[in-house]
N, C-alpha and C. Protein backbone atom coordinates (compact mmCIF):
# COMPACT_ATOMS: atom_id res chain seq x y z
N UNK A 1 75.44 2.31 9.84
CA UNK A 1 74.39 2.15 8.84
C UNK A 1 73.36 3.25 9.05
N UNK A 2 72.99 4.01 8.01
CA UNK A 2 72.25 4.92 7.96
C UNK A 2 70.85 4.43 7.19
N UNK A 3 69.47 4.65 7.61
CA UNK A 3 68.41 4.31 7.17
C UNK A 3 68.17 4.84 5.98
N UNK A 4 67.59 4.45 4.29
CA UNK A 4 67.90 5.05 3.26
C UNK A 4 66.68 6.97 3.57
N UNK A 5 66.83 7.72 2.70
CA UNK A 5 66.22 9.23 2.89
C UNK A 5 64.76 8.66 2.31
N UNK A 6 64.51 7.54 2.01
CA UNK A 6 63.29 7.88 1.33
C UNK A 6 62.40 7.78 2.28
N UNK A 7 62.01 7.72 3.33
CA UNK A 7 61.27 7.50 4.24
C UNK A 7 60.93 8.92 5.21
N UNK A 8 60.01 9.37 4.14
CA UNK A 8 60.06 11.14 4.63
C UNK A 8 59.24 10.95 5.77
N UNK A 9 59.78 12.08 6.80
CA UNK A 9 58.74 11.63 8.35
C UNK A 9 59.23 10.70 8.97
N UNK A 10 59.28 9.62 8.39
CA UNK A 10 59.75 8.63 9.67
C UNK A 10 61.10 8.86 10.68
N UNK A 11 60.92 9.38 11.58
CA UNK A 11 62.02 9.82 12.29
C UNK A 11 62.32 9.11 13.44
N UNK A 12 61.83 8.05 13.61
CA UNK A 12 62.33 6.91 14.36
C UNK A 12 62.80 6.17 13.86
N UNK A 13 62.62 5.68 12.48
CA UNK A 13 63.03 4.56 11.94
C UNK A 13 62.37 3.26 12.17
N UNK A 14 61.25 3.59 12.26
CA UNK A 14 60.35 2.07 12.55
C UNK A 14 59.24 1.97 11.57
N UNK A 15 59.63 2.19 10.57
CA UNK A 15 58.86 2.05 9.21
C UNK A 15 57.29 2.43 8.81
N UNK A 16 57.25 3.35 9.80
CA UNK A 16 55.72 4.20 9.63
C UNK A 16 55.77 5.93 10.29
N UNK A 17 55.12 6.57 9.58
CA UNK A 17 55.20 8.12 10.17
C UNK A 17 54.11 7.92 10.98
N UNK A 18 54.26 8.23 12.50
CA UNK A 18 52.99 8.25 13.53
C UNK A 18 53.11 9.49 14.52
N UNK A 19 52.37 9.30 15.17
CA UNK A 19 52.57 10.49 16.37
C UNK A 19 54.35 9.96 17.03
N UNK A 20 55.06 8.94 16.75
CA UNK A 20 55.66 8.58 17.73
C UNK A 20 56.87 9.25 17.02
N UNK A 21 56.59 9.77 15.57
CA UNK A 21 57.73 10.71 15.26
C UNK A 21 57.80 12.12 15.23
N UNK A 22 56.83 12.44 16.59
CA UNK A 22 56.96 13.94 16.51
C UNK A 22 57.79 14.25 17.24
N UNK A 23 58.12 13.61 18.16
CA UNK A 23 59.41 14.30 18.91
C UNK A 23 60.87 14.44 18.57
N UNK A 24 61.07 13.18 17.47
CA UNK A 24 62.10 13.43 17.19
C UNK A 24 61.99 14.51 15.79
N UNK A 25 60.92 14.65 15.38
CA UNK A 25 60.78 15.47 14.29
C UNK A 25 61.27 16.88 14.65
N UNK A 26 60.82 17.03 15.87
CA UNK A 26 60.88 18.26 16.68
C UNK A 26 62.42 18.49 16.85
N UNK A 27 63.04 17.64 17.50
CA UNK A 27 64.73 17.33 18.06
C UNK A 27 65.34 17.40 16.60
N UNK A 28 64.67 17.08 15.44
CA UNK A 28 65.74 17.03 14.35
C UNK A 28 65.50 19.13 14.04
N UNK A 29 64.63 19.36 14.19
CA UNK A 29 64.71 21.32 13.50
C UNK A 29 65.09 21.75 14.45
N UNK A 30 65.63 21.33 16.00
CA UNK A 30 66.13 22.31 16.74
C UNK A 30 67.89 22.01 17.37
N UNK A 31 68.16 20.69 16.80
CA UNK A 31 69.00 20.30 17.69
C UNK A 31 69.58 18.98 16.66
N UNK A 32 70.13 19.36 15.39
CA UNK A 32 70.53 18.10 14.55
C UNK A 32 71.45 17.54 14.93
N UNK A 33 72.11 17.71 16.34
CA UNK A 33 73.79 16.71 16.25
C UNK A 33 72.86 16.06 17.92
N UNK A 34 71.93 16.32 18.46
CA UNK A 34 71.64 15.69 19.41
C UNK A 34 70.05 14.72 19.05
N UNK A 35 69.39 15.31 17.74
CA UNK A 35 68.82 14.37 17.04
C UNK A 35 69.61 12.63 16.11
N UNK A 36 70.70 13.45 15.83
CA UNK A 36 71.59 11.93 15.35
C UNK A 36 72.08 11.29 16.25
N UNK A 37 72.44 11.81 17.61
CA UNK A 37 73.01 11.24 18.95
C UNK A 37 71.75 10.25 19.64
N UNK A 38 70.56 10.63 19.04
CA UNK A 38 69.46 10.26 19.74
C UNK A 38 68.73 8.80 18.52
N UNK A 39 69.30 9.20 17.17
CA UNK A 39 68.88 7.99 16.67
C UNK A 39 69.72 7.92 15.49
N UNK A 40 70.97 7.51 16.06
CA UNK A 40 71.91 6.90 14.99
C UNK A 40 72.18 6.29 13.67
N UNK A 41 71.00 5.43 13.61
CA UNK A 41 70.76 4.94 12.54
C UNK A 41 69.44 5.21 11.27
N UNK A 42 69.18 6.58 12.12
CA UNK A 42 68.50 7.09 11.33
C UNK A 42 68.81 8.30 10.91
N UNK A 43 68.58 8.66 9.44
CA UNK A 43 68.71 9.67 8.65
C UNK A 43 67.92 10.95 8.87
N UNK A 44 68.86 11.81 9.30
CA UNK A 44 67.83 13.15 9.45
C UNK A 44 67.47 13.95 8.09
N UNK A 45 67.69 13.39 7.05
CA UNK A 45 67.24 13.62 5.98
C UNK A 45 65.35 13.41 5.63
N UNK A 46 65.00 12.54 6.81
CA UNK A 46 64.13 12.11 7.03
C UNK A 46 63.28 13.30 6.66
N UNK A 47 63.57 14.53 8.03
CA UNK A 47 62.88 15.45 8.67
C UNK A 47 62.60 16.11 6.87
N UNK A 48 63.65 16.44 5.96
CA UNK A 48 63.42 17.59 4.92
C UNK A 48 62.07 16.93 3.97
N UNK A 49 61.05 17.34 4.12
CA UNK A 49 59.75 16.94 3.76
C UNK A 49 59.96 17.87 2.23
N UNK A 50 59.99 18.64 2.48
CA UNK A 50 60.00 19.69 1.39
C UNK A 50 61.07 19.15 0.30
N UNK A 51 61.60 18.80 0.47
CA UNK A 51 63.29 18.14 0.14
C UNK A 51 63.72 19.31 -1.05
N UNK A 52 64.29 20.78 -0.03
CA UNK A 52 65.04 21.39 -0.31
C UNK A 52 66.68 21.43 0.10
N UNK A 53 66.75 20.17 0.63
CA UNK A 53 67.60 19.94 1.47
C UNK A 53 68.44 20.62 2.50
N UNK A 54 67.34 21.31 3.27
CA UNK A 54 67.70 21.86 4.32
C UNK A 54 65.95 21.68 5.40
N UNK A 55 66.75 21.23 6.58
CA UNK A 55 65.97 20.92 7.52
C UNK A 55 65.34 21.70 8.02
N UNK A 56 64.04 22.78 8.33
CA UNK A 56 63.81 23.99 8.97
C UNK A 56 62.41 23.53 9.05
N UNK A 57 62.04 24.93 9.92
CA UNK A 57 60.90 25.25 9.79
C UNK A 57 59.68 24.93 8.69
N UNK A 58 59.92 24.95 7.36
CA UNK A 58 59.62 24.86 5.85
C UNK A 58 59.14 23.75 5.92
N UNK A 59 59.54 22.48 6.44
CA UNK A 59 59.05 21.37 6.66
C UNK A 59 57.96 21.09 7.57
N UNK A 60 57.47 21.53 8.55
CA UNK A 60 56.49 21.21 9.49
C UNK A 60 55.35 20.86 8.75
N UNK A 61 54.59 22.12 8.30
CA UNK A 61 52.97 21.45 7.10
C UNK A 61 52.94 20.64 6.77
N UNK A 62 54.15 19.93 5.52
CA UNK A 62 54.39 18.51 5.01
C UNK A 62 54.38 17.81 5.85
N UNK A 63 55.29 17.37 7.11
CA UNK A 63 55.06 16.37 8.35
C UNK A 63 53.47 16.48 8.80
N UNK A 64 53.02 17.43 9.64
CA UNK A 64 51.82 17.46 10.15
C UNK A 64 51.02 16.51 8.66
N UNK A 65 51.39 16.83 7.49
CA UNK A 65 50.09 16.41 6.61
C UNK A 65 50.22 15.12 6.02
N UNK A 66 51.82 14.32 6.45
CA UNK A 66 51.93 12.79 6.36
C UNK A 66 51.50 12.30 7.94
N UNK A 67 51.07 13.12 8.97
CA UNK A 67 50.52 12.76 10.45
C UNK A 67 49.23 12.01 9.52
N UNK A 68 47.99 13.62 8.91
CA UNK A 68 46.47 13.08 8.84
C UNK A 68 46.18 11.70 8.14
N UNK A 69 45.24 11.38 8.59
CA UNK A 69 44.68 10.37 7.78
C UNK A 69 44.49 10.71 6.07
């Protein structure tokens, strides 16, 4: 079971974008087959903020700016 994509940021899969998804945010732009090894049931579709559908760099601003208040 894969968590649905709409949940941009959330990269834990615990139903809120927090500081607690920066690491895997991080593990999903550098390392996508040991980011899915690391959370299975979650969609690294997550990470594409931009939703060009490709995971990169391009995405960080958008994450950092679902971080602020």
């Amino acid at each position: 079971i894969v968590a649905p994509t709409n949940n941009l940021g959330d990269m834990n899969c615990d139903c809120a974008v927090s500081l607690d998804d920066v690491q895997p945010f991080a593990l999903a732009l550098i390392d996508a087959s040991a980011y899915t090894g690391q959370h299975p049931l979650c969609s690294i579709s997550n990470a594409d903020i931009n939703m060009d559908t490709t995971v990169d760099g391009s995405d960080i601003t958008g994450f950092v700016g679902l971080l602020l208040p």
